[in-house]
C-alpha atoms as a PDB file:
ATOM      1  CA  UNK A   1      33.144   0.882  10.349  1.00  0.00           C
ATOM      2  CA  UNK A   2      29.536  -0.388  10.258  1.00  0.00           C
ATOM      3  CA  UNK A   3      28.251  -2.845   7.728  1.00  0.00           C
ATOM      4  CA  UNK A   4      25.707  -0.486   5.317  1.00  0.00           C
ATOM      5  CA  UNK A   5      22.170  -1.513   5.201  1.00  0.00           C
ATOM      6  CA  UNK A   6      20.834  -2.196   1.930  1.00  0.00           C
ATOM      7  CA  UNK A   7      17.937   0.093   1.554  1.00  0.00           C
ATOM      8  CA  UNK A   8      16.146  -2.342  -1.210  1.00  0.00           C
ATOM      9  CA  UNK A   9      13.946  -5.018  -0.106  1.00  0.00           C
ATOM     10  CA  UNK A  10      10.442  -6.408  -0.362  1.00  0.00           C
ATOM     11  CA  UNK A  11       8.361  -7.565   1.717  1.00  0.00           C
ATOM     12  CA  UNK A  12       4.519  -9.309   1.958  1.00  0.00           C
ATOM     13  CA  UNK A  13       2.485 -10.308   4.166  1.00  0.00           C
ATOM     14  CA  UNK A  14      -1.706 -11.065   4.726  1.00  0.00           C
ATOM     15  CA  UNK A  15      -4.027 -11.210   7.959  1.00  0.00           C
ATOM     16  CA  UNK A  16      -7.323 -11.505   8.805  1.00  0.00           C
ATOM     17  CA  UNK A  17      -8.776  -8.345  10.532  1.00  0.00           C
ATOM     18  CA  UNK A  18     -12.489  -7.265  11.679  1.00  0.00           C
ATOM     19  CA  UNK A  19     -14.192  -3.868  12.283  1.00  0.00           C
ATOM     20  CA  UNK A  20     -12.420  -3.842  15.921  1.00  0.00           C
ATOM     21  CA  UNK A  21      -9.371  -2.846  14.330  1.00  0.00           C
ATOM     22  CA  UNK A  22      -9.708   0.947  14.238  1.00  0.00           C
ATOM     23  CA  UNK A  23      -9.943   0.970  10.828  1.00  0.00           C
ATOM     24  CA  UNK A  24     -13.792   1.610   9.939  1.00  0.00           C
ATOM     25  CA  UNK A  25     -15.799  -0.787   9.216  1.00  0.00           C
ATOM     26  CA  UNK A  26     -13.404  -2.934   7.404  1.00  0.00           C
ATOM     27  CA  UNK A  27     -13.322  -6.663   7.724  1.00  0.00           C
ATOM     28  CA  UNK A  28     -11.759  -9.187   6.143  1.00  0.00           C
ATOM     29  CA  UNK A  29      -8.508 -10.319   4.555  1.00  0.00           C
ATOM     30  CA  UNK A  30      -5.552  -7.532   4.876  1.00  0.00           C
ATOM     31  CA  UNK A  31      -3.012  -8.002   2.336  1.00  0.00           C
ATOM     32  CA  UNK A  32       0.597  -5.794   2.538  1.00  0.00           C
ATOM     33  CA  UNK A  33       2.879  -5.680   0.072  1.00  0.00           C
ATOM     34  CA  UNK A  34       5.833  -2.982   0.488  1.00  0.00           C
ATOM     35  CA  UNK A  35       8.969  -2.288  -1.941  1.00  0.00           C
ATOM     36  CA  UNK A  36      11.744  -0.087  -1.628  1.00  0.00           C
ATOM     37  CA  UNK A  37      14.526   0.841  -3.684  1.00  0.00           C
ATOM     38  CA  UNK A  38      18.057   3.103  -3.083  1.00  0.00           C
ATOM     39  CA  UNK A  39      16.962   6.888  -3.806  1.00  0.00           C
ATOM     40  CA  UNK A  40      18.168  10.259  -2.976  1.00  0.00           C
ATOM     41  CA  UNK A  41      15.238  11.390  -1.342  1.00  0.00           C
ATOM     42  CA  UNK A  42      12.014   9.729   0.029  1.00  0.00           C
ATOM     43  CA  UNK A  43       9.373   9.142  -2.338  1.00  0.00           C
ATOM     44  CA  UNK A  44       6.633   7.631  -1.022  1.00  0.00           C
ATOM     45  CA  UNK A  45       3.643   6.183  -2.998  1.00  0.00           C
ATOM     46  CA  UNK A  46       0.043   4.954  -1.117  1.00  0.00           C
ATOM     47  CA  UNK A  47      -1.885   2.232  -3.324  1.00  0.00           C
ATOM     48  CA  UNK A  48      -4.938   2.023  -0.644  1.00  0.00           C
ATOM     49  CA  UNK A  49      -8.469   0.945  -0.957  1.00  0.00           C
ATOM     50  CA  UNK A  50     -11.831   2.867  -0.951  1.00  0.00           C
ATOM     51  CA  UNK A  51     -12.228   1.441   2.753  1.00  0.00           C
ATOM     52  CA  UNK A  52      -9.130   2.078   4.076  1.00  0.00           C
ATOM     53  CA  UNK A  53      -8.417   5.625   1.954  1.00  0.00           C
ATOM     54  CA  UNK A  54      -9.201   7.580   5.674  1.00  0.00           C
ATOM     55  CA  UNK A  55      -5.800   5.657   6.854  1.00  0.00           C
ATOM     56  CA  UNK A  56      -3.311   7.368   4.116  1.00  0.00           C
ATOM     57  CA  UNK A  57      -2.156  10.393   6.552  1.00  0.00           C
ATOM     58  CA  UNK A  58      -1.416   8.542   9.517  1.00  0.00           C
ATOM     59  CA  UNK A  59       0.592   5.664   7.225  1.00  0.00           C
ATOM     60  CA  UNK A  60       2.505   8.381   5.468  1.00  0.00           C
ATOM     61  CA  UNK A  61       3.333   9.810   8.967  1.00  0.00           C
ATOM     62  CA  UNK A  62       4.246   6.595  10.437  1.00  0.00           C
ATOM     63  CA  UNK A  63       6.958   6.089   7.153  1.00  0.00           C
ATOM     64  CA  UNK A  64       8.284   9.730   7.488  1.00  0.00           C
ATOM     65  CA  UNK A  65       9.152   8.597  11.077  1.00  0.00           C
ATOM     66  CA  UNK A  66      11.084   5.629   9.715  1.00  0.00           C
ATOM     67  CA  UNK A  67      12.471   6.285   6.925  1.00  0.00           C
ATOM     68  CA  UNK A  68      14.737   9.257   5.229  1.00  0.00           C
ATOM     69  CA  UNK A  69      14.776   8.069   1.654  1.00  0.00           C
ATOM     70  CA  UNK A  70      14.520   5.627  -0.962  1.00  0.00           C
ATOM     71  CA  UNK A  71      11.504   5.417  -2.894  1.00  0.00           C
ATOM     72  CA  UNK A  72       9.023   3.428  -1.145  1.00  0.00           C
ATOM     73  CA  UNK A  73       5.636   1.513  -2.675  1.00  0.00           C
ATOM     74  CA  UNK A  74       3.172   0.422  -0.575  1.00  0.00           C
ATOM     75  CA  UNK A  75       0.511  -1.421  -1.360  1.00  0.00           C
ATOM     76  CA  UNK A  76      -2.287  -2.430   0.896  1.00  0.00           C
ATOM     77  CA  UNK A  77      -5.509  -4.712  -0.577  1.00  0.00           C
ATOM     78  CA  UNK A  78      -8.716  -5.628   1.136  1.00  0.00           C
ATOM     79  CA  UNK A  79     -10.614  -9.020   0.671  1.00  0.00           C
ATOM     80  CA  UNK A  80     -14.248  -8.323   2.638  1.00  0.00           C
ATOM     81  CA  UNK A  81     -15.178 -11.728   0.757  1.00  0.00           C
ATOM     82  CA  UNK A  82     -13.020 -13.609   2.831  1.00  0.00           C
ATOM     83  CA  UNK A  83     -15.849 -13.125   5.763  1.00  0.00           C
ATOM     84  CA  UNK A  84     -19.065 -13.517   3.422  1.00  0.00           C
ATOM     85  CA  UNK A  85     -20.649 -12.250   0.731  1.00  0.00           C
ATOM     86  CA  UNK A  86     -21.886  -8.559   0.156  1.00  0.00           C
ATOM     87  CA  UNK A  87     -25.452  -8.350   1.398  1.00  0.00           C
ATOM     88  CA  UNK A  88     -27.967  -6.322  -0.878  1.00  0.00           C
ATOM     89  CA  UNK A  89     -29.413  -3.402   0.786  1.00  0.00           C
ATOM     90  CA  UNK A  90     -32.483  -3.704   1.404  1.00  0.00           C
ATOM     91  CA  UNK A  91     -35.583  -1.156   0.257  1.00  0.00           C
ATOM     92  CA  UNK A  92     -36.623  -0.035   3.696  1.00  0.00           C
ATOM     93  CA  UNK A  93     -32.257   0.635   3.914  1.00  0.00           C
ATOM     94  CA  UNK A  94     -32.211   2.358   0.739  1.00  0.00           C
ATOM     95  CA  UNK A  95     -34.895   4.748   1.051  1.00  0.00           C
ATOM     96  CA  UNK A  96     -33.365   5.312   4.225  1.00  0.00           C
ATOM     97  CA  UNK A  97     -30.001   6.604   3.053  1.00  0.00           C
ATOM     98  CA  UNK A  98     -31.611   8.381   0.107  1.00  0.00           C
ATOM     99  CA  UNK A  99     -33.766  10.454   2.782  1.00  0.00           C
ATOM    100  CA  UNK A 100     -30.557  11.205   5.287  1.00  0.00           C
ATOM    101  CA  UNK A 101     -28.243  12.156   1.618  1.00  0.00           C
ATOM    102  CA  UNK A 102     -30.846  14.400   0.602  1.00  0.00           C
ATOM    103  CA  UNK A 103     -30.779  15.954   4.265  1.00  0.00           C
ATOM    104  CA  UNK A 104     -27.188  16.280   3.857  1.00  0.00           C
ATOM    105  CA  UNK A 105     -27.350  17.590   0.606  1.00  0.00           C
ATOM    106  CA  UNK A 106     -29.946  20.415   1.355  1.00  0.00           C
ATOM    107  CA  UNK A 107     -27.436  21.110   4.162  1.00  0.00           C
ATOM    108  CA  UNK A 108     -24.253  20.656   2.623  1.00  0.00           C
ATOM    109  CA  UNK A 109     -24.429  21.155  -1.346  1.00  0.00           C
ATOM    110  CA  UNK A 110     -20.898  20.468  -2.193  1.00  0.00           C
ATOM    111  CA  UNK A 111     -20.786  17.069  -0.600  1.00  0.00           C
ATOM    112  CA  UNK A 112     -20.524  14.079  -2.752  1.00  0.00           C
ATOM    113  CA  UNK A 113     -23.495  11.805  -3.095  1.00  0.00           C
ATOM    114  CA  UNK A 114     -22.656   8.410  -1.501  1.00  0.00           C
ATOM    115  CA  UNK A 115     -20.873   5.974  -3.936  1.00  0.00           C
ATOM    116  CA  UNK A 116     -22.293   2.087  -4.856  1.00  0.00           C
ATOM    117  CA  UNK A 117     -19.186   1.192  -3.032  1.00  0.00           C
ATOM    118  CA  UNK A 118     -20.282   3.048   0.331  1.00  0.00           C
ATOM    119  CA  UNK A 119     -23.641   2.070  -0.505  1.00  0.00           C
ATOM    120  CA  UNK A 120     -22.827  -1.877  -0.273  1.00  0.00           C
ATOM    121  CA  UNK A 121     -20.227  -1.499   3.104  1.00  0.00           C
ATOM    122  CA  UNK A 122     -22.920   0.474   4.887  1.00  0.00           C
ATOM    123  CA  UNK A 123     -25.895  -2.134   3.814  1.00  0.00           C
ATOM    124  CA  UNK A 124     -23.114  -5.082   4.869  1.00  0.00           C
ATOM    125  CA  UNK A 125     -22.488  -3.509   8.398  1.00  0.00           C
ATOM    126  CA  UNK A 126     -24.395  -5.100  11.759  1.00  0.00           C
ATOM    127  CA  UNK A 127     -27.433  -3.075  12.866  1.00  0.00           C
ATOM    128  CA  UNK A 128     -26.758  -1.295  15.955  1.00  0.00           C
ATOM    129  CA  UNK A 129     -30.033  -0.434  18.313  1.00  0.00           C
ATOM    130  CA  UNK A 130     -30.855   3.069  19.091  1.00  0.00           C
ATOM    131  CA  UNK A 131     -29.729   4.598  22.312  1.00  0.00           C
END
């Protein structure tokens, strides 16, 4: 008979990552930190950031391939600091993405207006010339 595999554990780990990774524009320090625990059924809980929130479906699809059950914590945690500080947006930027949100908004009344949050990633992104 085979040995049975525990299905507790933890497990951590941290990595530096840039905006090449697919993820957005994230940069920065990547922390993991995953727990499981012996359950009847899968239960799966997502504790993402902001940045990385567009990531949750294909994580939660790449668990259901792995795992059958247990409840499962996972934990992710982005440090942009670790690559310098925020930049401030600058006035020319801001009245910028106030003109293109009200564009949107005239267009598309039930979107959200952009958060302080988005605000400060878009400001701390590269410039990229016009095509």
């Amino acid at each position: 008979m085979a040995a049975a595999l525990s299905m507790t554990g933890y497990a951590t780990m941290q990595g530096s990552i840039d905006g090449s990774a697919g993820v957005a524009s994230a940069s920065g320090t990547l922390g993991l930190e995953i727990r499981s625990v012996n359950g009847r059924f899968l239960d799966l809980a997502l504790r993402l950031p902001d940045e990385l929130r567009q990531a949750e479906p294909a994580l939660r699809e790449l668990i259901n391939a792995h795992l059958k059950r247990g409840k499962v914590e996972l934990r992710v945690s982005l440090d942009a600091s670790a690559h310098g500080a925020l930049r401030p947006p600058s006035g020319p930027m801001l009245r910028q993405l106030s003109q293109l949100q009200q564009e949107v908004l005239a267009h598309l009344p039930q979107a959200s207006p952009l958060s302080v949050a988005e605000v400060l990633r878009l400001s701390s992104q590269p410039e990229h010339p016009a095509a």
